[in-house]
C-alpha atoms as a PDB file:
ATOM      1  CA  UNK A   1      90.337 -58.001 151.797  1.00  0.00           C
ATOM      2  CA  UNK A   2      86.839 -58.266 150.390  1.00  0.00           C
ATOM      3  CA  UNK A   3      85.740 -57.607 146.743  1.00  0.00           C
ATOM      4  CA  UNK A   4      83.006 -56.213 145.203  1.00  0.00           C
ATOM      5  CA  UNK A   5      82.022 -58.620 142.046  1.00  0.00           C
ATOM      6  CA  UNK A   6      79.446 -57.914 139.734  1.00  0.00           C
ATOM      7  CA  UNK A   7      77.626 -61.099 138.515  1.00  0.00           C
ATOM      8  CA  UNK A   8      77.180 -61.237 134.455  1.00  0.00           C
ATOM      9  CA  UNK A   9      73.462 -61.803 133.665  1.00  0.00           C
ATOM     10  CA  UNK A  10      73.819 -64.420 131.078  1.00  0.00           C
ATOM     11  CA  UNK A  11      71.054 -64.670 128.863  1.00  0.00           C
ATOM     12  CA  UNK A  12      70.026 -68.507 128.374  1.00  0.00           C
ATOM     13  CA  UNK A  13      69.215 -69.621 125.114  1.00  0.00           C
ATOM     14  CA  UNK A  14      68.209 -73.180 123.998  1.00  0.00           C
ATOM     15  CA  UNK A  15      70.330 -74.657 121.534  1.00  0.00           C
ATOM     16  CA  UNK A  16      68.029 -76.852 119.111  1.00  0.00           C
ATOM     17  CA  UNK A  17      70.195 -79.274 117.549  1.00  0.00           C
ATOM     18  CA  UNK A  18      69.868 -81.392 114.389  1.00  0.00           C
ATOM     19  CA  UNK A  19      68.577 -84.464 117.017  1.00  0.00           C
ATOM     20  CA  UNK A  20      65.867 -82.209 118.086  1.00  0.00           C
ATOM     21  CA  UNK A  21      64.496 -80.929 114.247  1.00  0.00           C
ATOM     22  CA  UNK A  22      64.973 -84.626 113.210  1.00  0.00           C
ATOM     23  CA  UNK A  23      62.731 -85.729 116.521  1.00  0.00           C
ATOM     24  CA  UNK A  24      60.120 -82.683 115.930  1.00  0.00           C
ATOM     25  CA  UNK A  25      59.961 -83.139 112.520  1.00  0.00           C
ATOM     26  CA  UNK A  26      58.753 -87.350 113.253  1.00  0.00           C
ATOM     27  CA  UNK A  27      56.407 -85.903 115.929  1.00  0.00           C
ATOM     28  CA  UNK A  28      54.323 -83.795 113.130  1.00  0.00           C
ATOM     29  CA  UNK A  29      54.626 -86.468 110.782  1.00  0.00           C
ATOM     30  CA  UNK A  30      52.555 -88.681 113.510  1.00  0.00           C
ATOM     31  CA  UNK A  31      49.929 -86.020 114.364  1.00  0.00           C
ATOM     32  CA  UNK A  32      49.133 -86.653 110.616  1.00  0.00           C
ATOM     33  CA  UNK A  33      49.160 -90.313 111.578  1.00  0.00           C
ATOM     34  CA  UNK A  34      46.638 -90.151 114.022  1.00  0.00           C
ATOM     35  CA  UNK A  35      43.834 -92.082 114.081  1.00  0.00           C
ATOM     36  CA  UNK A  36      41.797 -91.565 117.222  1.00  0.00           C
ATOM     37  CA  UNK A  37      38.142 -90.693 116.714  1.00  0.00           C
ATOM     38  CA  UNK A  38      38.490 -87.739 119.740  1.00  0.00           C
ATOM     39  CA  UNK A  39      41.393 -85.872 119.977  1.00  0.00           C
ATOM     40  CA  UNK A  40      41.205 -86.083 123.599  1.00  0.00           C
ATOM     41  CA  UNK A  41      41.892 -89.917 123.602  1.00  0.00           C
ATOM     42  CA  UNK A  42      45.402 -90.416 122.394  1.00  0.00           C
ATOM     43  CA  UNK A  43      44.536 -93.880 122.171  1.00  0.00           C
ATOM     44  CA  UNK A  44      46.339 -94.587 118.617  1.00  0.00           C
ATOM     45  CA  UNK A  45      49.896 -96.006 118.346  1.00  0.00           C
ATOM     46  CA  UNK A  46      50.455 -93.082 116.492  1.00  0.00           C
ATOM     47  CA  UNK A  47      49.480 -90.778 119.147  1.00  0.00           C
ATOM     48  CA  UNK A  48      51.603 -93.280 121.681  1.00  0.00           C
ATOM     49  CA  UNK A  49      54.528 -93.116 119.323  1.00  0.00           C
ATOM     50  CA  UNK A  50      53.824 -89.265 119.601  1.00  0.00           C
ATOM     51  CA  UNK A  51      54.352 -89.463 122.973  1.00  0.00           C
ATOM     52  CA  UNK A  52      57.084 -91.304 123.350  1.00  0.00           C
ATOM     53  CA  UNK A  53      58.770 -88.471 120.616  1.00  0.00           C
ATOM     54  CA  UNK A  54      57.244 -85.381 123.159  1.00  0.00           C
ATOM     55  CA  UNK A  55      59.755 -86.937 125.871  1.00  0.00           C
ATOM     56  CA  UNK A  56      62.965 -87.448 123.875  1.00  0.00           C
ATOM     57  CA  UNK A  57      62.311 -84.278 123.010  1.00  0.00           C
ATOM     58  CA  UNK A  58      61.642 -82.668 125.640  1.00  0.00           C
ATOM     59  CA  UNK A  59      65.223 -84.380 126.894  1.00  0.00           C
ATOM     60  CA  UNK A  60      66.612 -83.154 123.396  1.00  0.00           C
ATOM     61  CA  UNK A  61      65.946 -79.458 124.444  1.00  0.00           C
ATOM     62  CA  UNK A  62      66.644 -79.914 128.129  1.00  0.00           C
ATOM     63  CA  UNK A  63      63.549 -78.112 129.283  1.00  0.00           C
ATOM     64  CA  UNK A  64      62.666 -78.241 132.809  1.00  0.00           C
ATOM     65  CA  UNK A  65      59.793 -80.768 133.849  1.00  0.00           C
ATOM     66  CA  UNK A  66      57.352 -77.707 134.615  1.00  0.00           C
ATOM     67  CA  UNK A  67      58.054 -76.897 130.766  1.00  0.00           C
ATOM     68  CA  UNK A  68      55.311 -78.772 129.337  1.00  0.00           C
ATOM     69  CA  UNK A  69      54.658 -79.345 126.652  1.00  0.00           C
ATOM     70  CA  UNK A  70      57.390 -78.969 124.849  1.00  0.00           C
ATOM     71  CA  UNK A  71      55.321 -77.197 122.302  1.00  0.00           C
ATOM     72  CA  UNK A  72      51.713 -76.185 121.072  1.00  0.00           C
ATOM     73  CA  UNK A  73      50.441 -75.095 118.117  1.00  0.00           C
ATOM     74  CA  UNK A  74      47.287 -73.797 119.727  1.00  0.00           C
ATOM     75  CA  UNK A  75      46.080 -70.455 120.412  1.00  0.00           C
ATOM     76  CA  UNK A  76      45.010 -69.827 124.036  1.00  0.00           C
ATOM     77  CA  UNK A  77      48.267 -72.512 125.388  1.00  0.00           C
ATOM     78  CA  UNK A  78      51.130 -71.503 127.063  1.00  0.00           C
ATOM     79  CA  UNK A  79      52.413 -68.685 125.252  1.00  0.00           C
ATOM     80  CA  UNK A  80      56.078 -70.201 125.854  1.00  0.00           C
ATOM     81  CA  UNK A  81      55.171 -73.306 124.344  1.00  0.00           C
ATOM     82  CA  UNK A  82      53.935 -71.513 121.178  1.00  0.00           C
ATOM     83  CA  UNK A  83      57.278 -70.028 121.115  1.00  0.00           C
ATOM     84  CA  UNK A  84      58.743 -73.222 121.268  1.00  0.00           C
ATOM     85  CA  UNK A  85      56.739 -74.738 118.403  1.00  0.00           C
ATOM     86  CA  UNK A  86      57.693 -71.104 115.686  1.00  0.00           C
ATOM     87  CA  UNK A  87      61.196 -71.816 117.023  1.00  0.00           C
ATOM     88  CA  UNK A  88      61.236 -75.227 116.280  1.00  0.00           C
ATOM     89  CA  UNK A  89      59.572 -74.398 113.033  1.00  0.00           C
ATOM     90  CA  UNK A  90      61.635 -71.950 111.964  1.00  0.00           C
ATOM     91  CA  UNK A  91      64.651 -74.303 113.006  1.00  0.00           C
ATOM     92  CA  UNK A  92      63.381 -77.153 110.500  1.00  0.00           C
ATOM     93  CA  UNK A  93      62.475 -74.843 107.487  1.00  0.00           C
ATOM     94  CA  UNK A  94      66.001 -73.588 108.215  1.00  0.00           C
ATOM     95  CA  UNK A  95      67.876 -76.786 108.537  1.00  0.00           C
ATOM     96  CA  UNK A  96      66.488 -78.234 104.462  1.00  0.00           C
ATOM     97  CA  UNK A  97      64.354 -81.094 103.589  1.00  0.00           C
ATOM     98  CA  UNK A  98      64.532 -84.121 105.770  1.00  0.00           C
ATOM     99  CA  UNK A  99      66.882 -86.400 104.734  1.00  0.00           C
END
């Protein structure tokens, strides 16, 4: 005898965990570091360590791939990853001083 079922519409949230504030909170650290003479060439280790950082954290949040970058600070980006970056911001003020 069939049913009629009524799917639940979840509402996803991403969890940002102390690993991801502790990762974020490196990554702005090295975008101080940075030492390129155009911001375009990402040339520096900082800027390679940066990247390196982007994809753990990207891993960290478990974004899709087509979620990218994880964030922006930017105006005129993706207005999901400026989200991202007030969320993770927001996240780190919340979580105390690093450690």
């Amino acid at each position: 005898m069939p049913t009629t079922r009524t799917p639940i519409k979840r509402v996803t949230r991403r969890r940002i965990t102390p690993k991801a504030i502790a990762i974020f909170r490196q990554m702005l650290d090295l975008e101080q570091q940075c030492s390129c003479p155009d911001a375009a060439l990402f040339k520096c280790d900082a800027c390679k360590d940066w990247w390196r950082h982007h994809n753990a954290l990207h891993d960290e949040l478990r974004l899709k791939p087509w979620e990218w970058p994880v964030y922006s600070n930017l105006e005129g980006d993706d207005p999901k990853a400026i989200a991202r970056f007030h969320a993770l911001t927001a996240a780190s003020d919340a979580a105390g001083p690093a450690r």
